[in-house]
PDB file of N, CA and C in Angstrom:
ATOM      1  N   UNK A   1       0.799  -1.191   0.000  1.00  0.00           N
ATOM      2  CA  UNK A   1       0.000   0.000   0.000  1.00  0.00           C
ATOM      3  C   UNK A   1       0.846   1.260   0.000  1.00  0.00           C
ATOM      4  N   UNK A   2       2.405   1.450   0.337  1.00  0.00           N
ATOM      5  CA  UNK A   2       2.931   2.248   0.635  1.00  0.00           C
ATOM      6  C   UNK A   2       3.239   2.879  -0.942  1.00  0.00           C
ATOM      7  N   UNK A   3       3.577   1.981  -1.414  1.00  0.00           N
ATOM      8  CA  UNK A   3       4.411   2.241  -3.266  1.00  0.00           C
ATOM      9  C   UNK A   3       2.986   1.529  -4.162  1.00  0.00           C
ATOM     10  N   UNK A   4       2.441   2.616  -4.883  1.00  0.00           N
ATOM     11  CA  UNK A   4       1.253   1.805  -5.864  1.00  0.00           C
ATOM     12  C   UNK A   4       2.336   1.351  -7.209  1.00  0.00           C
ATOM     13  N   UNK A   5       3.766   1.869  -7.357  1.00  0.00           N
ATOM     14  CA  UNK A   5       4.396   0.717  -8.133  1.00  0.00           C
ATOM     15  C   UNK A   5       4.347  -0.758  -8.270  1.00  0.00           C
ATOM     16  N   UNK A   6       4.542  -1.000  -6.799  1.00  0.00           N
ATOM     17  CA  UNK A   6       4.943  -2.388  -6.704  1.00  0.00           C
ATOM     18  C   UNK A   6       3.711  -3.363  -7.403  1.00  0.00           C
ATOM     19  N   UNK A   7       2.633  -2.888  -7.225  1.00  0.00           N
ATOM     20  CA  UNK A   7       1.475  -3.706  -7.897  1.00  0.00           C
ATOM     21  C   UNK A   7       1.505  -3.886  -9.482  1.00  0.00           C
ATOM     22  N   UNK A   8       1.994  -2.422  -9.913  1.00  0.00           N
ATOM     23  CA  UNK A   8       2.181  -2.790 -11.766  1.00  0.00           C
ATOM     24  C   UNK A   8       3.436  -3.729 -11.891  1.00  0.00           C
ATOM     25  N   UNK A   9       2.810  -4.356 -12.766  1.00  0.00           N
ATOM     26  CA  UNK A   9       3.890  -5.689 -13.195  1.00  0.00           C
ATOM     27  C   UNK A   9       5.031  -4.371 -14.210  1.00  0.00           C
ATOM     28  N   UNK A  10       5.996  -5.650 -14.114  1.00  0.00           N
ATOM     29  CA  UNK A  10       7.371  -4.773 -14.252  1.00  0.00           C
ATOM     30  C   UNK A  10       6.825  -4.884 -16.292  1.00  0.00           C
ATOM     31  N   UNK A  11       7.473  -3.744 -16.777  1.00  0.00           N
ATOM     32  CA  UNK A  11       7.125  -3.661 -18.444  1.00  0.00           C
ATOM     33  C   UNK A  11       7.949  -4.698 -18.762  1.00  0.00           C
ATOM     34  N   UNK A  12       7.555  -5.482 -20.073  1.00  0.00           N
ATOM     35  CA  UNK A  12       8.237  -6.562 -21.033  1.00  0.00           C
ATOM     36  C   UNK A  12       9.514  -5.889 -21.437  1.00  0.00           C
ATOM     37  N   UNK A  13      10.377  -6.963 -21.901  1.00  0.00           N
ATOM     38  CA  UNK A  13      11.451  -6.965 -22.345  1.00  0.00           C
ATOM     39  C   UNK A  13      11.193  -5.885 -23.698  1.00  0.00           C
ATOM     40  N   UNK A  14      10.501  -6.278 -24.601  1.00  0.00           N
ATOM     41  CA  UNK A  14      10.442  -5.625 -25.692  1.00  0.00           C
ATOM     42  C   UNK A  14       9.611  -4.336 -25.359  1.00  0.00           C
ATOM     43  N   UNK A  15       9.000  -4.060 -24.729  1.00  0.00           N
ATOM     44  CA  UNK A  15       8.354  -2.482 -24.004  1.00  0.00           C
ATOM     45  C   UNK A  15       9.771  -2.025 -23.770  1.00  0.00           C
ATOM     46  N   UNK A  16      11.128  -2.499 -22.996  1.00  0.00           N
ATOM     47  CA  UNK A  16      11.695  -1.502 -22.855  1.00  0.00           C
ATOM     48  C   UNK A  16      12.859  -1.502 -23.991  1.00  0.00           C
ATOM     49  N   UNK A  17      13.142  -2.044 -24.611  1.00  0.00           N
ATOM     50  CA  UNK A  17      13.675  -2.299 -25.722  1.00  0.00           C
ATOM     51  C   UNK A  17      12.955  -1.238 -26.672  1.00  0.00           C
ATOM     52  N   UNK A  18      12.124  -1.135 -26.993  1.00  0.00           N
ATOM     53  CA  UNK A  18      11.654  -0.048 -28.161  1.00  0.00           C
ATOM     54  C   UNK A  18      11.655   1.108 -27.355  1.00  0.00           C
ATOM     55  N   UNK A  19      11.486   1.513 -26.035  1.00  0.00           N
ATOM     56  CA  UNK A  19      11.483   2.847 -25.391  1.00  0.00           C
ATOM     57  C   UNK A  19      13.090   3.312 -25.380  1.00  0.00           C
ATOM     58  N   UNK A  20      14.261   2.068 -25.184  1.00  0.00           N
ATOM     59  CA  UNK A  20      15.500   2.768 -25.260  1.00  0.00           C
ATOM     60  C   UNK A  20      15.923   3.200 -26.576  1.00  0.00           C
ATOM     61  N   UNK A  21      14.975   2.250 -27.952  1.00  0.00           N
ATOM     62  CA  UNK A  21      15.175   2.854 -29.402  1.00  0.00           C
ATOM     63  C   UNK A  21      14.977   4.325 -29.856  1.00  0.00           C
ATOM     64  N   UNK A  22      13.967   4.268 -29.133  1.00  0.00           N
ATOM     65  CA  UNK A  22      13.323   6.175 -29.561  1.00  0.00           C
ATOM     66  C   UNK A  22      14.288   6.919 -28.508  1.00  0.00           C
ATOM     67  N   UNK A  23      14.578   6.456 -27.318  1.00  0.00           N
ATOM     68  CA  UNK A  23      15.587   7.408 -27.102  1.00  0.00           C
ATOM     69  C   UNK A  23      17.067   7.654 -27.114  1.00  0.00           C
ATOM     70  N   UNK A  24      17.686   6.546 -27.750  1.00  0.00           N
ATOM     71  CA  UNK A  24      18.636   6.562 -28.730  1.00  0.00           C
ATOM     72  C   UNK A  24      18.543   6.412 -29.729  1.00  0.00           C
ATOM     73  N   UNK A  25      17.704   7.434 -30.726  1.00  0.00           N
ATOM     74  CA  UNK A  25      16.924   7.209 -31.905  1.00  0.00           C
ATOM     75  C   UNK A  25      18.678   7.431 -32.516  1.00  0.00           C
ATOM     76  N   UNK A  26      19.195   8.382 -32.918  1.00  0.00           N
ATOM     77  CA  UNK A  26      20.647   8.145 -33.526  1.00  0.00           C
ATOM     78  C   UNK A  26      21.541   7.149 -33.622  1.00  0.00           C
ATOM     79  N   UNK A  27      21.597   6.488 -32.754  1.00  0.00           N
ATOM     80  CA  UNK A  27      22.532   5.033 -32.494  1.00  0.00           C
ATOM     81  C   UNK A  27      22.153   4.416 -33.484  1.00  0.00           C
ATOM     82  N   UNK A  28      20.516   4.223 -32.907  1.00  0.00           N
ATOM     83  CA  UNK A  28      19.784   2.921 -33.285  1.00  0.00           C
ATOM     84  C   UNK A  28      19.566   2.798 -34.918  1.00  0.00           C
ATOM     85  N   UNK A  29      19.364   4.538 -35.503  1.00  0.00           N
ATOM     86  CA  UNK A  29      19.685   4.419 -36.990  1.00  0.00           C
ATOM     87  C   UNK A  29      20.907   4.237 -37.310  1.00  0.00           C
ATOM     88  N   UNK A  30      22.265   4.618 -36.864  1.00  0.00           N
ATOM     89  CA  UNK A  30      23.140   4.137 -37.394  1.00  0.00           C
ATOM     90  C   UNK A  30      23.672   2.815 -37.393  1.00  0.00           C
ATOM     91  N   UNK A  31      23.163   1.894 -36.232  1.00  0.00           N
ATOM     92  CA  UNK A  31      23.157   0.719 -36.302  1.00  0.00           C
ATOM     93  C   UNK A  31      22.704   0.055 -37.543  1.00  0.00           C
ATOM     94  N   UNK A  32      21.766   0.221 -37.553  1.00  0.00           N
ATOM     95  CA  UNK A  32      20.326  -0.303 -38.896  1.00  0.00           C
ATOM     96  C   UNK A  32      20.760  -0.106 -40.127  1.00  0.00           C
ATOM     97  N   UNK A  33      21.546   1.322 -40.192  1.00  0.00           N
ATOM     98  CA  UNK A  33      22.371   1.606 -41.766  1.00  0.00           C
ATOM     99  C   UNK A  33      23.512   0.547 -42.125  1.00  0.00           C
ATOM    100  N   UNK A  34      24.348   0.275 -40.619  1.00  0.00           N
ATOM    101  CA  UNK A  34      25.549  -0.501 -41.026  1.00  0.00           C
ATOM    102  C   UNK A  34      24.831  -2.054 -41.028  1.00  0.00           C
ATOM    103  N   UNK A  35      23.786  -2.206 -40.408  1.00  0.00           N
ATOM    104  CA  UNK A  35      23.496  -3.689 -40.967  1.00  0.00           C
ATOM    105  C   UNK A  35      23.143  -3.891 -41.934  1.00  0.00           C
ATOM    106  N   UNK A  36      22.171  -2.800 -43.018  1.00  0.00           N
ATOM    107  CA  UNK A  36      21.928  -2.572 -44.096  1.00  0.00           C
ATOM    108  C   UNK A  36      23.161  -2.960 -45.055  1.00  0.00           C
ATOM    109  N   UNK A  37      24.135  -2.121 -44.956  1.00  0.00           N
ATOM    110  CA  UNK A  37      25.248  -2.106 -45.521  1.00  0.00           C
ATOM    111  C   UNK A  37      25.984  -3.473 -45.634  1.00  0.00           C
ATOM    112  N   UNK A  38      26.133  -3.912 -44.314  1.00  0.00           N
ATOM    113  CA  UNK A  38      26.813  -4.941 -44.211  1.00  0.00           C
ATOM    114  C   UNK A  38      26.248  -6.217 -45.112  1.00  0.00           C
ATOM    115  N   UNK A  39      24.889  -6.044 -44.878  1.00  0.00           N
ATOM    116  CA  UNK A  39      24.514  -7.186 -45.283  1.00  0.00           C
ATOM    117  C   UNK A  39      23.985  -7.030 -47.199  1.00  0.00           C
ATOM    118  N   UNK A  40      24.173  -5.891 -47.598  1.00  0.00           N
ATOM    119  CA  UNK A  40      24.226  -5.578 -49.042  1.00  0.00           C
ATOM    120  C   UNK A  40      25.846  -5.931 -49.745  1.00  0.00           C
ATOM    121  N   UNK A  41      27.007  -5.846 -48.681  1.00  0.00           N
ATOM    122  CA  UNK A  41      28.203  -6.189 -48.984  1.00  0.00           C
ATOM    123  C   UNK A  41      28.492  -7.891 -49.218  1.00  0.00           C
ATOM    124  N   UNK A  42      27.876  -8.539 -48.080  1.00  0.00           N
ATOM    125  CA  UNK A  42      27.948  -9.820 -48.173  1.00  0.00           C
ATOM    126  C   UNK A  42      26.737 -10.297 -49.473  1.00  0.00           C
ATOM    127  N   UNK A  43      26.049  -9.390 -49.725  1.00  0.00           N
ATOM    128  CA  UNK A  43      25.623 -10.413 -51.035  1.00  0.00           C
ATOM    129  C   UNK A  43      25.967  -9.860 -51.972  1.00  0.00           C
ATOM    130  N   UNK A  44      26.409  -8.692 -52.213  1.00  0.00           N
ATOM    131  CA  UNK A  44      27.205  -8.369 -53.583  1.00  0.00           C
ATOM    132  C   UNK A  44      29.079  -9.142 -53.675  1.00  0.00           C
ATOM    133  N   UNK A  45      29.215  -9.402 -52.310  1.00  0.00           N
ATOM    134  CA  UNK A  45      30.119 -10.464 -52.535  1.00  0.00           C
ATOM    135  C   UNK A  45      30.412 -11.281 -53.023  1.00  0.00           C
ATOM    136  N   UNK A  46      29.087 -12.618 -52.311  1.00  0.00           N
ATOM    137  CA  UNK A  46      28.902 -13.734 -52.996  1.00  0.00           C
ATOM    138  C   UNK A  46      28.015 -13.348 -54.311  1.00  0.00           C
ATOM    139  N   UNK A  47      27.496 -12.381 -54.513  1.00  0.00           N
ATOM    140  CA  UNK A  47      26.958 -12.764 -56.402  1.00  0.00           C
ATOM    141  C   UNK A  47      28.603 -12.646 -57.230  1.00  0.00           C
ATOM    142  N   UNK A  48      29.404 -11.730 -56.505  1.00  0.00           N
ATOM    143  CA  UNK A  48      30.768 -12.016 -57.651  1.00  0.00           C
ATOM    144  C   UNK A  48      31.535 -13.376 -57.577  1.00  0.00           C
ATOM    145  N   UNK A  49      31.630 -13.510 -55.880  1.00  0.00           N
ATOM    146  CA  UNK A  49      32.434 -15.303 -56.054  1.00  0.00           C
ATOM    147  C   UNK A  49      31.530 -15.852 -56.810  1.00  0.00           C
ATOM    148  N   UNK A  50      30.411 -15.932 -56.839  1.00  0.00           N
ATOM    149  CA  UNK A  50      29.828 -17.317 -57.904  1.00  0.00           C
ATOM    150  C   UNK A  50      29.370 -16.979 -58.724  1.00  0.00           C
ATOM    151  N   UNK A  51      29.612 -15.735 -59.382  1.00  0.00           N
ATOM    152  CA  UNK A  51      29.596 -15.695 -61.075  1.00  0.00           C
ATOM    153  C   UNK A  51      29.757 -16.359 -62.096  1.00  0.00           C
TER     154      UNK A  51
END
């Protein structure tokens, strides 16, 4: 009765996972660009090895 916290269940993993995205909205796009990237490198890779 002292803390009306303690009664709300703690937020999901992915509730706080998308709340730390928007507030490292910069990171989180530059992350996303280099996986973009990365993963446009590895298949323009392999389309030249197996040409």
């Amino acid at each position: 009765m002292s803390d009306s916290r303690s009664a709300e269940p703690q937020p999901s993993y992915v509730k706080l996972a998308m709340r730390n995205m928007v507030q490292k909205r910069l990171t989180s796009l530059k992350h996303f660009v280099l996986t973009i990237v990365g993963l446009l490198a590895v298949l323009v890779g392999l389309a030249y090895l197996t040409r």
